[in-house]
Protein backbone atom coordinates (compact mmCIF):
# COMPACT_ATOMS: atom_id res chain seq x y z
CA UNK A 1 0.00 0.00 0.00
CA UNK A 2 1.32 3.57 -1.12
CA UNK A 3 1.54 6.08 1.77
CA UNK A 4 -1.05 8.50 0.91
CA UNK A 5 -3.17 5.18 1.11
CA UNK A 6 -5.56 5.24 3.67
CA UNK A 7 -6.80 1.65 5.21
CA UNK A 8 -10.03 0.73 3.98
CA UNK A 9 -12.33 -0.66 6.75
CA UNK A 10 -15.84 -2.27 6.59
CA UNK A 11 -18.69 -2.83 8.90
CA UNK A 12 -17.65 -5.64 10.25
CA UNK A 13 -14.07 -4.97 10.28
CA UNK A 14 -14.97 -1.31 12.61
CA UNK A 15 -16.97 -3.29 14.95
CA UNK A 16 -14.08 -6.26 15.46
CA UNK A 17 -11.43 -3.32 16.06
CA UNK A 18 -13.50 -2.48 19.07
CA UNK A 19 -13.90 -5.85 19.80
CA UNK A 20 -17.75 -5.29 19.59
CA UNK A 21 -20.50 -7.87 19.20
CA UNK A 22 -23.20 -7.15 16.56
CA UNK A 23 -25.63 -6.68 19.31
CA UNK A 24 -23.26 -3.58 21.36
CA UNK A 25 -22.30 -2.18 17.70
CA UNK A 26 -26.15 -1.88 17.01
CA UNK A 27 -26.89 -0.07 20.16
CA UNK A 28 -24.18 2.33 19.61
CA UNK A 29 -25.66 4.07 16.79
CA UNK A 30 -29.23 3.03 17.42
CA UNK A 31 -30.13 -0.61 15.30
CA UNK A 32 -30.76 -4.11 16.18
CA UNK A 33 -28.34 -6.75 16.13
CA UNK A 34 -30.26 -7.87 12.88
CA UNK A 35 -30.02 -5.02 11.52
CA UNK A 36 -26.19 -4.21 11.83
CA UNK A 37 -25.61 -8.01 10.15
CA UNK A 38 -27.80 -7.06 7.33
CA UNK A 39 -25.44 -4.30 6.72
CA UNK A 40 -22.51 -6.28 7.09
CA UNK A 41 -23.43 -8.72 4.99
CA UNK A 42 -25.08 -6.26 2.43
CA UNK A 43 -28.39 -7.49 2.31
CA UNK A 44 -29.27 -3.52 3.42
CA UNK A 45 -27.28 -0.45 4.05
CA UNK A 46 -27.49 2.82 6.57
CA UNK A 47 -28.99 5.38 5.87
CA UNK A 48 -27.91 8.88 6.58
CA UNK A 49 -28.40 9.08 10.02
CA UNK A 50 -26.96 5.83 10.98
CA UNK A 51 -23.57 6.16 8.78
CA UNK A 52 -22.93 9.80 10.71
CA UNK A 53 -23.62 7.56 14.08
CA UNK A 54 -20.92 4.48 12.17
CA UNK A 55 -18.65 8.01 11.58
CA UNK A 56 -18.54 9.86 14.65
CA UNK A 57 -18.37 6.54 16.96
CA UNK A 58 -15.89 4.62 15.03
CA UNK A 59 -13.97 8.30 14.42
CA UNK A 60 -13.54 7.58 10.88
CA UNK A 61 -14.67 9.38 7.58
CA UNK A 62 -16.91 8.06 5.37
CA UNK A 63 -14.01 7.79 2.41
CA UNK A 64 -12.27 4.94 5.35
CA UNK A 65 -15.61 2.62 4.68
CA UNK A 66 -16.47 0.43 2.61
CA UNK A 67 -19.72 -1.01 2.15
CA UNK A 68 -19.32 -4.34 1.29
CA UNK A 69 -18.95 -7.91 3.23
């Protein structure tokens, strides 16, 4: 990886950097456990509200995620 690379994260990879279950990642920006694994898994995707939540928790940008399994 070049050095003006940043690291590229997704859902699930946020959430195992905090060593969070799907459940405790959920609650911190307001879903359900079932909902957080649809969006890991892609079957659905936050909306607007809920990726500034995934931002401001996980202190990323939304350029570091990707949205994809």
């Amino acid at each position: 990886m070049k050095g003006s690379e940043k690291m590229k994260f997704t859902l699930k990879g946020l959430r195992a950097n905090k060593d969070l279950t799907q459940k405790q990642a959920g609650e911190m920006v307001g879903v359900s456990k079932d909902v957080w694994r649809n969006w890991e898994t892609g079957r659905s995707y936050p909306n607007a509200e809920h990726i500034k939540k995934i931002l401001e928790y996980f202190s990323v940008s939304y350029d570091d995620i990707i949205f994809l399994d």
